[in-house]
C-alpha atoms as a PDB file:
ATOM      1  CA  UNK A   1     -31.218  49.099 -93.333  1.00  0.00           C
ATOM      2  CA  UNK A   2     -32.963  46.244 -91.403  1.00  0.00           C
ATOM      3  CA  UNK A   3     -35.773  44.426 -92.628  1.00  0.00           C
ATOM      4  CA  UNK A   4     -38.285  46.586 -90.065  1.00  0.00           C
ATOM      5  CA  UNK A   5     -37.103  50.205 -91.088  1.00  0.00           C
ATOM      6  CA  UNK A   6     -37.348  49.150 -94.928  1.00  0.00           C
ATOM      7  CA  UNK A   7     -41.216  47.370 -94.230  1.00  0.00           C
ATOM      8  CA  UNK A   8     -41.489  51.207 -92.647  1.00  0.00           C
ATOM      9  CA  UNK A   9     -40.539  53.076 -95.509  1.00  0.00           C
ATOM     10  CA  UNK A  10     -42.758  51.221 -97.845  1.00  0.00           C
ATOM     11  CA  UNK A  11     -45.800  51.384 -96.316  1.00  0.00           C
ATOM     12  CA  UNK A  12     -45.082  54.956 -95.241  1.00  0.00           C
ATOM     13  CA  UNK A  13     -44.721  55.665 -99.299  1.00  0.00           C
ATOM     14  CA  UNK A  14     -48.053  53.577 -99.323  1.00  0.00           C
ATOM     15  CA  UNK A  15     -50.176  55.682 -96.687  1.00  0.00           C
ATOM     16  CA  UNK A  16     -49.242  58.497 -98.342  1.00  0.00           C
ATOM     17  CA  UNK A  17     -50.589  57.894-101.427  1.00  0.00           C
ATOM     18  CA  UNK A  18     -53.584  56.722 -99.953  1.00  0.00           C
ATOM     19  CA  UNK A  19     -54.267  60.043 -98.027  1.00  0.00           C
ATOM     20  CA  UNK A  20     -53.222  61.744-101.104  1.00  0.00           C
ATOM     21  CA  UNK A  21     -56.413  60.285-103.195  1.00  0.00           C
ATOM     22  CA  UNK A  22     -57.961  60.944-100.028  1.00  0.00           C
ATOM     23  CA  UNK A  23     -57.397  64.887 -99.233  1.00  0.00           C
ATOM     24  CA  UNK A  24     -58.800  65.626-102.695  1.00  0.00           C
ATOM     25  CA  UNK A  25     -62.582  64.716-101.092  1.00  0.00           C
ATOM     26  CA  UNK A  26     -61.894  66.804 -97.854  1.00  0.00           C
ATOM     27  CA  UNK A  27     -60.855  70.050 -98.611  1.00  0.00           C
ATOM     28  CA  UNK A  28     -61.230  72.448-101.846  1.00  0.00           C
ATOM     29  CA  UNK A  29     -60.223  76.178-100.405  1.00  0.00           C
ATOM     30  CA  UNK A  30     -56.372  75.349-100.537  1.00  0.00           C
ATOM     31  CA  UNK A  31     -53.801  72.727-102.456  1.00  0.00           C
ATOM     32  CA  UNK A  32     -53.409  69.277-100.978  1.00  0.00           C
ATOM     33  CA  UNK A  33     -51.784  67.324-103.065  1.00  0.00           C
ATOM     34  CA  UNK A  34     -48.632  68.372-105.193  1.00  0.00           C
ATOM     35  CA  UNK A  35     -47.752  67.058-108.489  1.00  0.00           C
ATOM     36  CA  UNK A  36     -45.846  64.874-107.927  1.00  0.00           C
ATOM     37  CA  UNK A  37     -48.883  63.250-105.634  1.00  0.00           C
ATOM     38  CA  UNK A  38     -47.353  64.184-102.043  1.00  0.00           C
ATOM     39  CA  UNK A  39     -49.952  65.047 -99.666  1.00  0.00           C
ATOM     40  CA  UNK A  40     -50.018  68.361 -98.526  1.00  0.00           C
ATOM     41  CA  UNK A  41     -50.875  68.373 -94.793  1.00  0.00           C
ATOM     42  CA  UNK A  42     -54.474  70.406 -93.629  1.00  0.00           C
ATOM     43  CA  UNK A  43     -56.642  70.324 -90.816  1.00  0.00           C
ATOM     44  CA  UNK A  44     -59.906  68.261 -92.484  1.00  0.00           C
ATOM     45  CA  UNK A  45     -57.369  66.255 -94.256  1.00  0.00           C
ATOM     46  CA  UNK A  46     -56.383  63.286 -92.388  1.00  0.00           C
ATOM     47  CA  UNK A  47     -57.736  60.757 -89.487  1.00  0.00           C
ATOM     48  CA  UNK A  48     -55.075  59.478 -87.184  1.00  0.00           C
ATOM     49  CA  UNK A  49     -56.942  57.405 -85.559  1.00  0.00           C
ATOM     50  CA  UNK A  50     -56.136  54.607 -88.372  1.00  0.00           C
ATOM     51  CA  UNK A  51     -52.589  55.964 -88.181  1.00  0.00           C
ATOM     52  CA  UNK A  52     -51.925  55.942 -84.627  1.00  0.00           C
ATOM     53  CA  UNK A  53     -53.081  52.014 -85.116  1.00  0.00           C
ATOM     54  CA  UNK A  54     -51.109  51.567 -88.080  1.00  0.00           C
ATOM     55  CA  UNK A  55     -48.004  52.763 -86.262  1.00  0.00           C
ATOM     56  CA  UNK A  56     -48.571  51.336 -82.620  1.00  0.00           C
ATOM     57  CA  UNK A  57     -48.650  48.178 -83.789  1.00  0.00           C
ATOM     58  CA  UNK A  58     -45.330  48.823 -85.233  1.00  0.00           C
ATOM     59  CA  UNK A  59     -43.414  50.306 -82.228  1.00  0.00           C
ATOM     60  CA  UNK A  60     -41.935  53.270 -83.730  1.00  0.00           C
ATOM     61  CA  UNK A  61     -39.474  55.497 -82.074  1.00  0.00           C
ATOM     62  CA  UNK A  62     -39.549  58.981 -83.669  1.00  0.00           C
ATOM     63  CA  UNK A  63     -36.448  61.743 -82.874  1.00  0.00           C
ATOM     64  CA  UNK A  64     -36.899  65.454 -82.041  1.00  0.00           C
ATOM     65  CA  UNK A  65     -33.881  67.132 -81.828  1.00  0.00           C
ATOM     66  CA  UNK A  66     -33.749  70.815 -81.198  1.00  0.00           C
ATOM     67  CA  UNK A  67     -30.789  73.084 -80.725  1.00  0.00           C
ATOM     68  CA  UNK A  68     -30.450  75.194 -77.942  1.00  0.00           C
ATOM     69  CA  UNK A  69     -28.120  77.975 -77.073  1.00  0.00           C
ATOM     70  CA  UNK A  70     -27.259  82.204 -75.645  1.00  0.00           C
ATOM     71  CA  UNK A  71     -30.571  83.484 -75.783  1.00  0.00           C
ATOM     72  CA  UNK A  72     -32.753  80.296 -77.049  1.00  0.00           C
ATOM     73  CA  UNK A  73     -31.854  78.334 -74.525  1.00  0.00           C
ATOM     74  CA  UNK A  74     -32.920  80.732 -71.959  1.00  0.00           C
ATOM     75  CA  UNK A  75     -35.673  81.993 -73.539  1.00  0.00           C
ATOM     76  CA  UNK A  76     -37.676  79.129 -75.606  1.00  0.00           C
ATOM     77  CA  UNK A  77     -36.296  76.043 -74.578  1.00  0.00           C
ATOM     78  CA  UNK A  78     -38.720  75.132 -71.622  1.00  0.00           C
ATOM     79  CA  UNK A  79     -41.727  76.331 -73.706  1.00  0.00           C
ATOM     80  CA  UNK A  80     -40.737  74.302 -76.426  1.00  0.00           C
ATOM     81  CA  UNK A  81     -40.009  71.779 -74.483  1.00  0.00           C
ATOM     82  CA  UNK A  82     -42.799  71.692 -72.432  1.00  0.00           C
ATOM     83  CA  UNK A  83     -45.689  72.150 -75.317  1.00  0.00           C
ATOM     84  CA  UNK A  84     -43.063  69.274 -77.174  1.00  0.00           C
ATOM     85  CA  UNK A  85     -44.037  67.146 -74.282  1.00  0.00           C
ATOM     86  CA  UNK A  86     -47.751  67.453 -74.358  1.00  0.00           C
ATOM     87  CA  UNK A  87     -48.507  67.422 -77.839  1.00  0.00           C
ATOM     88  CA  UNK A  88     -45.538  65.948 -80.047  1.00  0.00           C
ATOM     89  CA  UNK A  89     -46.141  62.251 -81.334  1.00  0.00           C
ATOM     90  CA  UNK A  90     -49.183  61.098 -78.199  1.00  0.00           C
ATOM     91  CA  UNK A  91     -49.186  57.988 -77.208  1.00  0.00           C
ATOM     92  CA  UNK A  92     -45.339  57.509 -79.216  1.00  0.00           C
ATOM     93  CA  UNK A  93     -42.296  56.409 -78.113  1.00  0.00           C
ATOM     94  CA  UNK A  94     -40.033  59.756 -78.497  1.00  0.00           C
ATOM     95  CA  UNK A  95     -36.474  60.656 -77.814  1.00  0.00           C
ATOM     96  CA  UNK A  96     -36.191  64.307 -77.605  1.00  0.00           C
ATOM     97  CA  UNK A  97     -32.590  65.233 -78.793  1.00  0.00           C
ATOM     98  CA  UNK A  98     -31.425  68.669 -76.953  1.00  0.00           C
ATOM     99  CA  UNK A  99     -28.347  69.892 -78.982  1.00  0.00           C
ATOM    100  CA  UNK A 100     -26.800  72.314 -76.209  1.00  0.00           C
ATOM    101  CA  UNK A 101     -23.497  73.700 -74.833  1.00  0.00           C
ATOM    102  CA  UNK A 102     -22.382  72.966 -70.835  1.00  0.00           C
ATOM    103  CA  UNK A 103     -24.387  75.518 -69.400  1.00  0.00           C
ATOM    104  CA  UNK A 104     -27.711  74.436 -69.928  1.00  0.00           C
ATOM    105  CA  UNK A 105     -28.652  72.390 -67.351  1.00  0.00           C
ATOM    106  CA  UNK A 106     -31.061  69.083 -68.055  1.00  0.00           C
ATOM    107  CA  UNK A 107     -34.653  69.872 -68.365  1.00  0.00           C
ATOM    108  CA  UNK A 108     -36.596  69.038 -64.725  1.00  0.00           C
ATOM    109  CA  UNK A 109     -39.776  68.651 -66.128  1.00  0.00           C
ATOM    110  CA  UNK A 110     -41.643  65.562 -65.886  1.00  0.00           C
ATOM    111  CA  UNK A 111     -41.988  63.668 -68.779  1.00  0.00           C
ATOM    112  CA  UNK A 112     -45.204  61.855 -70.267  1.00  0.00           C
ATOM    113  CA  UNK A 113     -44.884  58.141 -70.389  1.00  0.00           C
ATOM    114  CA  UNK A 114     -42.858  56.344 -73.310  1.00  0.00           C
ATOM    115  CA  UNK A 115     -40.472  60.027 -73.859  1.00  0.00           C
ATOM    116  CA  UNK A 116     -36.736  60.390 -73.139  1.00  0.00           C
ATOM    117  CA  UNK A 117     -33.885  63.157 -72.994  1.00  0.00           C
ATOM    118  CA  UNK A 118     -30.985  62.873 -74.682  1.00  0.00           C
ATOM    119  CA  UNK A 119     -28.296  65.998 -73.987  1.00  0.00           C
ATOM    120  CA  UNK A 120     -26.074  66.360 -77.048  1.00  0.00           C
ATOM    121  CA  UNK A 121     -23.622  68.109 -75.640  1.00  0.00           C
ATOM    122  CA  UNK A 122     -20.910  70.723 -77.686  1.00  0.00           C
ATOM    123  CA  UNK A 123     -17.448  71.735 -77.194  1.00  0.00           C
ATOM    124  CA  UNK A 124     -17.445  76.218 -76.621  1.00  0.00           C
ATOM    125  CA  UNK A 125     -15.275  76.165 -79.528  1.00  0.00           C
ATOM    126  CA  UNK A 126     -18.024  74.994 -81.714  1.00  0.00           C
ATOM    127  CA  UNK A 127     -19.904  78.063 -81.328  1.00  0.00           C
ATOM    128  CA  UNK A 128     -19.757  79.591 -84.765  1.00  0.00           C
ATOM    129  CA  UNK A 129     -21.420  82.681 -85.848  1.00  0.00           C
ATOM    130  CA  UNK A 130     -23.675  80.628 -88.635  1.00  0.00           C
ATOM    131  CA  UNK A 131     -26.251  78.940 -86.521  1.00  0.00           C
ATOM    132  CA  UNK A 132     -27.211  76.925 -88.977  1.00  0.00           C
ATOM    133  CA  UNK A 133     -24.539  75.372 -89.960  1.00  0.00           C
ATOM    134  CA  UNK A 134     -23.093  74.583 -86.437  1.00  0.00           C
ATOM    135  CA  UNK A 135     -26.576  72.939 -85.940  1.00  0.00           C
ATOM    136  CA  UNK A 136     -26.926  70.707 -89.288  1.00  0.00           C
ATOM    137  CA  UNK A 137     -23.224  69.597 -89.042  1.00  0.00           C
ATOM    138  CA  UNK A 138     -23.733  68.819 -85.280  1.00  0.00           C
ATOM    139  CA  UNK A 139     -27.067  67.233 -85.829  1.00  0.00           C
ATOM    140  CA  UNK A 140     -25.382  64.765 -88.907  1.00  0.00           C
ATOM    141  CA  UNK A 141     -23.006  63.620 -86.679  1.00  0.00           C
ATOM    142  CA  UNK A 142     -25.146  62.716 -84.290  1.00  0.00           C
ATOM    143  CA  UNK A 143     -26.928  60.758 -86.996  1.00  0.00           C
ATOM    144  CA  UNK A 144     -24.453  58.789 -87.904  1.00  0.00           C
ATOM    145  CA  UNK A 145     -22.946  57.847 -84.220  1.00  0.00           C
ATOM    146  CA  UNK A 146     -25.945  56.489 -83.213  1.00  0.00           C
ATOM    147  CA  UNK A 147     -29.542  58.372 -83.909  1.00  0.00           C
ATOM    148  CA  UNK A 148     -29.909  55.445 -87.143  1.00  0.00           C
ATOM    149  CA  UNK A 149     -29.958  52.813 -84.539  1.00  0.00           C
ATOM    150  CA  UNK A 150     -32.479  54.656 -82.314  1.00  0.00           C
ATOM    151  CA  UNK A 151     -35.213  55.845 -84.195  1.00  0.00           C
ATOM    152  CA  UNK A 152     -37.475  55.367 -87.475  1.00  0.00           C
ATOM    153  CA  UNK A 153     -38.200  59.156 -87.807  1.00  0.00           C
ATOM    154  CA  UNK A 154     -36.379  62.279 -86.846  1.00  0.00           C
ATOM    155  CA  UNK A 155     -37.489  65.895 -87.213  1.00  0.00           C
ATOM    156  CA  UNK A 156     -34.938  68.428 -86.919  1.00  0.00           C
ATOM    157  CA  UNK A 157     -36.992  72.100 -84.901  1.00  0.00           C
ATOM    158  CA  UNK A 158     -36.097  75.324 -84.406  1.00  0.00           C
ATOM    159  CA  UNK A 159     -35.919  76.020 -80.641  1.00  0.00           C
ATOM    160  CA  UNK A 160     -38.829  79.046 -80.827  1.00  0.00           C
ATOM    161  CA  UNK A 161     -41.518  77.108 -81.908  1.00  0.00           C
ATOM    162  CA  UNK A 162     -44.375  76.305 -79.430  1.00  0.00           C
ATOM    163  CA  UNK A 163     -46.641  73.237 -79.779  1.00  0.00           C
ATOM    164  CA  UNK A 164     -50.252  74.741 -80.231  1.00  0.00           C
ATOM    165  CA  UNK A 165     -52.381  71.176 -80.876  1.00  0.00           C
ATOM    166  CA  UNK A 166     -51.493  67.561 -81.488  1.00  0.00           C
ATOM    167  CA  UNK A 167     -47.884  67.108 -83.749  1.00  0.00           C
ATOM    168  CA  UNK A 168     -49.402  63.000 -84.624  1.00  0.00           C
ATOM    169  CA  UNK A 169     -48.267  60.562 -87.040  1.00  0.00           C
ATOM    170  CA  UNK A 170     -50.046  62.517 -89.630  1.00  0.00           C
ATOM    171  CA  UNK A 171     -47.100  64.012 -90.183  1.00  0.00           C
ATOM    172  CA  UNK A 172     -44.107  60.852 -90.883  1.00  0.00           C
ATOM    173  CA  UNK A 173     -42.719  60.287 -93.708  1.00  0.00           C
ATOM    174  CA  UNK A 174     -39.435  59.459 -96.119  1.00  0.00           C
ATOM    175  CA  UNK A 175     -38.777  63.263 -96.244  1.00  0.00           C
ATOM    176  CA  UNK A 176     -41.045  65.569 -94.526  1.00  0.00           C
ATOM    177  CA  UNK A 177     -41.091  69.887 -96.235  1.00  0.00           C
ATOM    178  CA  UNK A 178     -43.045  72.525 -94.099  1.00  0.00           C
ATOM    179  CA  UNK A 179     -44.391  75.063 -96.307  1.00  0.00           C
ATOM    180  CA  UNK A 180     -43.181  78.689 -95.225  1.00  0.00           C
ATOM    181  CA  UNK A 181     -46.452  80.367 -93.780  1.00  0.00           C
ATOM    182  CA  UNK A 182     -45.854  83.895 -95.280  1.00  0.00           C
ATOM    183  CA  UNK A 183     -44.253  82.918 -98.538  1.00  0.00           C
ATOM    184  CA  UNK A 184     -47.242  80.210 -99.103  1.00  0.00           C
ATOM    185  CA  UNK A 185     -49.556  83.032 -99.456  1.00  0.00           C
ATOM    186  CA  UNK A 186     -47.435  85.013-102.057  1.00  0.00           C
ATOM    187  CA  UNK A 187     -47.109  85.124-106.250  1.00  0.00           C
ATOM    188  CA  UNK A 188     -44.587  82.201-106.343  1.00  0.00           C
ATOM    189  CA  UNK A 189     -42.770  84.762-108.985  1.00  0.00           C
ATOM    190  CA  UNK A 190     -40.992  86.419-105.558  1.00  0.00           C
ATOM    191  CA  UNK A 191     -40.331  83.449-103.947  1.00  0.00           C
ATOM    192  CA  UNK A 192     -36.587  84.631-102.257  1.00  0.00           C
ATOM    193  CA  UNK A 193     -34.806  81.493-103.591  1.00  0.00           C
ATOM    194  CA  UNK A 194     -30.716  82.005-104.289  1.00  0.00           C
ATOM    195  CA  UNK A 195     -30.202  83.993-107.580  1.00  0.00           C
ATOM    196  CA  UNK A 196     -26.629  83.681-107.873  1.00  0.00           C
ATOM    197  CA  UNK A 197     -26.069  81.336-110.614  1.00  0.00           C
ATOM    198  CA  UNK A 198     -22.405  80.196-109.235  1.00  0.00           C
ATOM    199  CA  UNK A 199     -24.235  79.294-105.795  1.00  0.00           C
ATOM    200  CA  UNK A 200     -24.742  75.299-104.962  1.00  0.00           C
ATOM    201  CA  UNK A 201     -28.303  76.973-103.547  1.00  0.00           C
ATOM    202  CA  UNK A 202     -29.420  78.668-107.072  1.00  0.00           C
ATOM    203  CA  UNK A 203     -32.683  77.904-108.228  1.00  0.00           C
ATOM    204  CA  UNK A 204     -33.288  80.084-111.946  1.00  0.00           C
ATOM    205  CA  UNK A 205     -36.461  82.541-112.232  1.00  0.00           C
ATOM    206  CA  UNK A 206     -39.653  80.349-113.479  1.00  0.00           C
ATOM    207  CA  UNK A 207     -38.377  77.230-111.578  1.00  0.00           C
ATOM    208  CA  UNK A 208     -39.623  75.720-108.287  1.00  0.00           C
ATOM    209  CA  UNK A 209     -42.358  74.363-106.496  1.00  0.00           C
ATOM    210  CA  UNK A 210     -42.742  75.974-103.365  1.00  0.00           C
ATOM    211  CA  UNK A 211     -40.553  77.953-100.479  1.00  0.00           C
ATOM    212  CA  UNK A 212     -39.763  76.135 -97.498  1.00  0.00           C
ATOM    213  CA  UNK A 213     -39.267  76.993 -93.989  1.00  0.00           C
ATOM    214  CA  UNK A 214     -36.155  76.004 -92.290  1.00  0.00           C
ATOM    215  CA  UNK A 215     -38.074  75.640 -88.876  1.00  0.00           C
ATOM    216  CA  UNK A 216     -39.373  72.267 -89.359  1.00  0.00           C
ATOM    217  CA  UNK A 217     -37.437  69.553 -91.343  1.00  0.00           C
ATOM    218  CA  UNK A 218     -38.551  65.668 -91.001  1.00  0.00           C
ATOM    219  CA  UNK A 219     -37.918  62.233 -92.201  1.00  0.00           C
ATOM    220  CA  UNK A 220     -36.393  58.702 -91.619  1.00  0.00           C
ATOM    221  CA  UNK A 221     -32.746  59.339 -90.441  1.00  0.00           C
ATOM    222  CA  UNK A 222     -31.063  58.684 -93.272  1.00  0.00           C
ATOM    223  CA  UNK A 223     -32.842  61.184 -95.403  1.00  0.00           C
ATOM    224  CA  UNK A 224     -32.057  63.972 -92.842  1.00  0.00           C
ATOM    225  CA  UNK A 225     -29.005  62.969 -93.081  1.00  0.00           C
ATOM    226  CA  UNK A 226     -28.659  62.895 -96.829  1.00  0.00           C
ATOM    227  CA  UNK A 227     -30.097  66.535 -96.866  1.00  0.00           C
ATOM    228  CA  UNK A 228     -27.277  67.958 -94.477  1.00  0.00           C
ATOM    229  CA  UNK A 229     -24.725  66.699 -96.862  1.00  0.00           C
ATOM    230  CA  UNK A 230     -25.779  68.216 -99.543  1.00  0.00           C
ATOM    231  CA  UNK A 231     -26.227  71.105 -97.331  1.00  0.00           C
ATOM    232  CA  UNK A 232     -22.142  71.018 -95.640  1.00  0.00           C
ATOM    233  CA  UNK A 233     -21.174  70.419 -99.786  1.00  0.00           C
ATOM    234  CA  UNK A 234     -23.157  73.386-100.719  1.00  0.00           C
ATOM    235  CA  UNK A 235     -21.166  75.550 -98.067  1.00  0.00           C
ATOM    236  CA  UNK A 236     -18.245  74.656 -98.829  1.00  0.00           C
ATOM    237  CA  UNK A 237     -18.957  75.140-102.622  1.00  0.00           C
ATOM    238  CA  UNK A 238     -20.127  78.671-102.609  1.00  0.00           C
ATOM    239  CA  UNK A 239     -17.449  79.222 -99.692  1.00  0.00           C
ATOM    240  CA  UNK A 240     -14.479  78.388-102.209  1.00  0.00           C
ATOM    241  CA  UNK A 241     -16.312  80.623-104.615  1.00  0.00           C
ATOM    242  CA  UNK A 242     -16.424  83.673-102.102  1.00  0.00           C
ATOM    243  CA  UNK A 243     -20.423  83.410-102.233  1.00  0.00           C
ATOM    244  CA  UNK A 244     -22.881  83.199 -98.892  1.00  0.00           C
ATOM    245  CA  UNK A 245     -26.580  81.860 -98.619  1.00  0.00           C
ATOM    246  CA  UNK A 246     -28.949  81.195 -96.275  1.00  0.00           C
ATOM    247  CA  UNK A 247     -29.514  77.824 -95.413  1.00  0.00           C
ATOM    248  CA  UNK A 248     -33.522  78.010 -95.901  1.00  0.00           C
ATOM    249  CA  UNK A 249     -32.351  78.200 -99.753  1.00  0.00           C
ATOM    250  CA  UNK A 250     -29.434  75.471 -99.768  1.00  0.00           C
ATOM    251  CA  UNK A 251     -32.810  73.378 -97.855  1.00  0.00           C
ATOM    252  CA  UNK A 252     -35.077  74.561-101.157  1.00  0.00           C
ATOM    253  CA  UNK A 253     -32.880  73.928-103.660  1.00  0.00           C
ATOM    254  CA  UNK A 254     -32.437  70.330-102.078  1.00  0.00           C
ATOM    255  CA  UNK A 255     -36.237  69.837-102.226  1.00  0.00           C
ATOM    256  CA  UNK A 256     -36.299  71.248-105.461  1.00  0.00           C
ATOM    257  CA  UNK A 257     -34.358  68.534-106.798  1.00  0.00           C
ATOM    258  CA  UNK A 258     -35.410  65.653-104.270  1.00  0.00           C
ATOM    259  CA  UNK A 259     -38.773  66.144-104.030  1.00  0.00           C
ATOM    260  CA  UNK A 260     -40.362  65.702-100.681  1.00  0.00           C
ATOM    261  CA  UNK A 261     -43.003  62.754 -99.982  1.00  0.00           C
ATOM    262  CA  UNK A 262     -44.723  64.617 -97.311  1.00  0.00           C
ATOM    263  CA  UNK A 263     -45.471  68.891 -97.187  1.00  0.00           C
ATOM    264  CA  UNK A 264     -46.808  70.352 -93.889  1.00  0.00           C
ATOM    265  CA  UNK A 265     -48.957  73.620 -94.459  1.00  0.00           C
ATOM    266  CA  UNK A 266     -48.434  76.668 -92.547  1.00  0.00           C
ATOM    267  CA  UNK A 267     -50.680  75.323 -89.911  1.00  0.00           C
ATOM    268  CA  UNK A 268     -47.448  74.043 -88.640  1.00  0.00           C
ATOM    269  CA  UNK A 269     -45.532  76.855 -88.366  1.00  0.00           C
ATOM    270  CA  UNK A 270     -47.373  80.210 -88.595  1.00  0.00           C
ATOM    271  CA  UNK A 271     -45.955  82.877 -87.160  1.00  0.00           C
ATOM    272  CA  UNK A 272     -48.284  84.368 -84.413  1.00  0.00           C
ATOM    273  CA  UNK A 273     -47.601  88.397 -85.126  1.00  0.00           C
ATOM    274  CA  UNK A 274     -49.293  87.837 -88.947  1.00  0.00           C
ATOM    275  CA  UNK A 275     -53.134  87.663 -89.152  1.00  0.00           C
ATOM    276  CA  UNK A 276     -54.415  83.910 -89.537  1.00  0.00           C
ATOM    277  CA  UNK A 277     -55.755  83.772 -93.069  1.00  0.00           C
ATOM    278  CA  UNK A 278     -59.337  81.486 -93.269  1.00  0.00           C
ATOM    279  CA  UNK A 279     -57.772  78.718 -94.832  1.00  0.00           C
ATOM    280  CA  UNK A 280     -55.404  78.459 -91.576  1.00  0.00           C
ATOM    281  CA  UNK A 281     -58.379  76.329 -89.415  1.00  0.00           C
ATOM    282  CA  UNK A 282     -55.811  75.908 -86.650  1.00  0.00           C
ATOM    283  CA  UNK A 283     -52.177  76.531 -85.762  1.00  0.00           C
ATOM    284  CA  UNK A 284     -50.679  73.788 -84.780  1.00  0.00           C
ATOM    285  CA  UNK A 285     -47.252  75.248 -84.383  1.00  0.00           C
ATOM    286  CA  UNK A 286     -46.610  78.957 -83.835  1.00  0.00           C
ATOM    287  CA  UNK A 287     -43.011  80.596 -83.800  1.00  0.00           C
ATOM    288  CA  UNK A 288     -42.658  82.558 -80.241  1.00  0.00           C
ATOM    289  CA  UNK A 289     -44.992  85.851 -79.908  1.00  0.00           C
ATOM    290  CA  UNK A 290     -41.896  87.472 -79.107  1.00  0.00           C
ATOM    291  CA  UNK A 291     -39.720  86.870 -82.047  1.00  0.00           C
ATOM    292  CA  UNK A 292     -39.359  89.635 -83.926  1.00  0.00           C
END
């Protein structure tokens, strides 16, 4: 790690606490801070214009990469894209990673000032039936090859997710969780986490913090990168066992034991056929009206 990404990840660590002490002032109807001190992530909760300063000044370059393909390409890619461009990391340098088979043809929308496409392009063969896993394993390699040398942060989005309001620098850090908007709300008892006790993803009754969404996953690089190992080891694990999960609960029981520095709250991914409860001020991201 050079000497800039490591300055990076310390005063990332740094900021964080500081908003931490800070959130505590700003909002009482919900949870912003865990206990282990990571800041929980609410409208009311932050300013970014200190952040956007902080970071400017630094140059960052911060990775989206999204996969793409059958029906989500067709169908969400261009919204995603295009509400990516507007709101995603203003006034950023971005590289927007589109993980895609030969069909898809590049994007022809204009792009804001300081953005670039990158199409990641797959072999047909690749096309497994477990989404997921063609999409972490893809997305690691891709990592290592030559995403480390090309940006600070990376988050990692599901392709039917539309950009509702400003996606800042609020949201960087080491290892970035996004609470799951309908299990937030819920008596943590019936959280759905893997109850198999053979499974790499098992998490016992009376144990964990919180359940994740798989939607949105963020971080430096590396610790992406980290996570889908653990992920591909799980697999194969419960796979030589005869056992199946989902990966939303290998992704919890990794956060579960690797505790994540930053948590998004379901104003980042709130899925627009539920209700918005009051302490949702604003959706920031929304998961496709038409998903069902």
């Amino acid at each position: 790690m050079n000497s800039k990404r490591r300055m990076l990840l310390l005063l990332s660590v740094l900021l964080s606490l500081m908003m931490a002490k800070h959130y505590l002032r700003k909002r009482l109807d919900v949870t912003t801070t865990t206990d282990w001190l990571a800041p929980i992530l609410w409208e009311g909760t932050f300013s970014t214009q200190a952040l956007d300063k902080y970071y400017q000044r630094r140059n960052i370059t911060v990775g989206l990469a999204v996969f793409a393909s059958g029906r989500f390409a067709d169908k969400y890619l261009e919204l995603f894209l295009q509400s990516a461009n507007k709101y995603f990391m203003p006034g950023h340098r971005v590289v927007f990673y589109i993980m895609t088979d030969s069909h898809l043809r590049r994007p022809s929308m204009a792009l804001r000032p300081l953005c670039t496409f990158q199409m990641l392009l797959m072999e047909e063969e690749t096309w497994w039936s477990d989404v997921d896993l063609v999409r972490m394993k893809v997305l690691g390699e891709h990592i290592v090859t030559h995403i480390l040398q090309e940006a600070d942060f990376l988050f990692s989005m599901a392709a039917n997710l539309v950009f509702q309001d400003d996606f800042g620098v609020e949201t960087l850090g080491t290892s970035v969780a996004q609470l799951h908007g309908w299990w937030y709300f819920r008596n943590t008892r019936n959280y759905p986490y893997e109850r198999q006790s053979q499974s790499a993803a098992y998490i016992p009754f009376g144990q964990g913090d919180f359940f994740y969404g798989g939607s949105i996953v963020g971080g430096t690089p590396q610790k992406i990168l980290d996570l889908i190992r653990e992920y591909l080891r799980g697999v194969i694990h419960d796979l030589e066992k005869g056992l199946n999960s989902t990966f939303e609960r290998y992704l919890n029981k990794f956060f579960f034991l690797n505790k994540p520095a930053k948590l998004l709250s379901p104003e980042y991914g709130w899925d627009s056929t539920f209700n918005v409860p009051p302490q949702v001020h604003y959706v920031k991201v929304a998961l496709h009206a038409e998903r069902r």
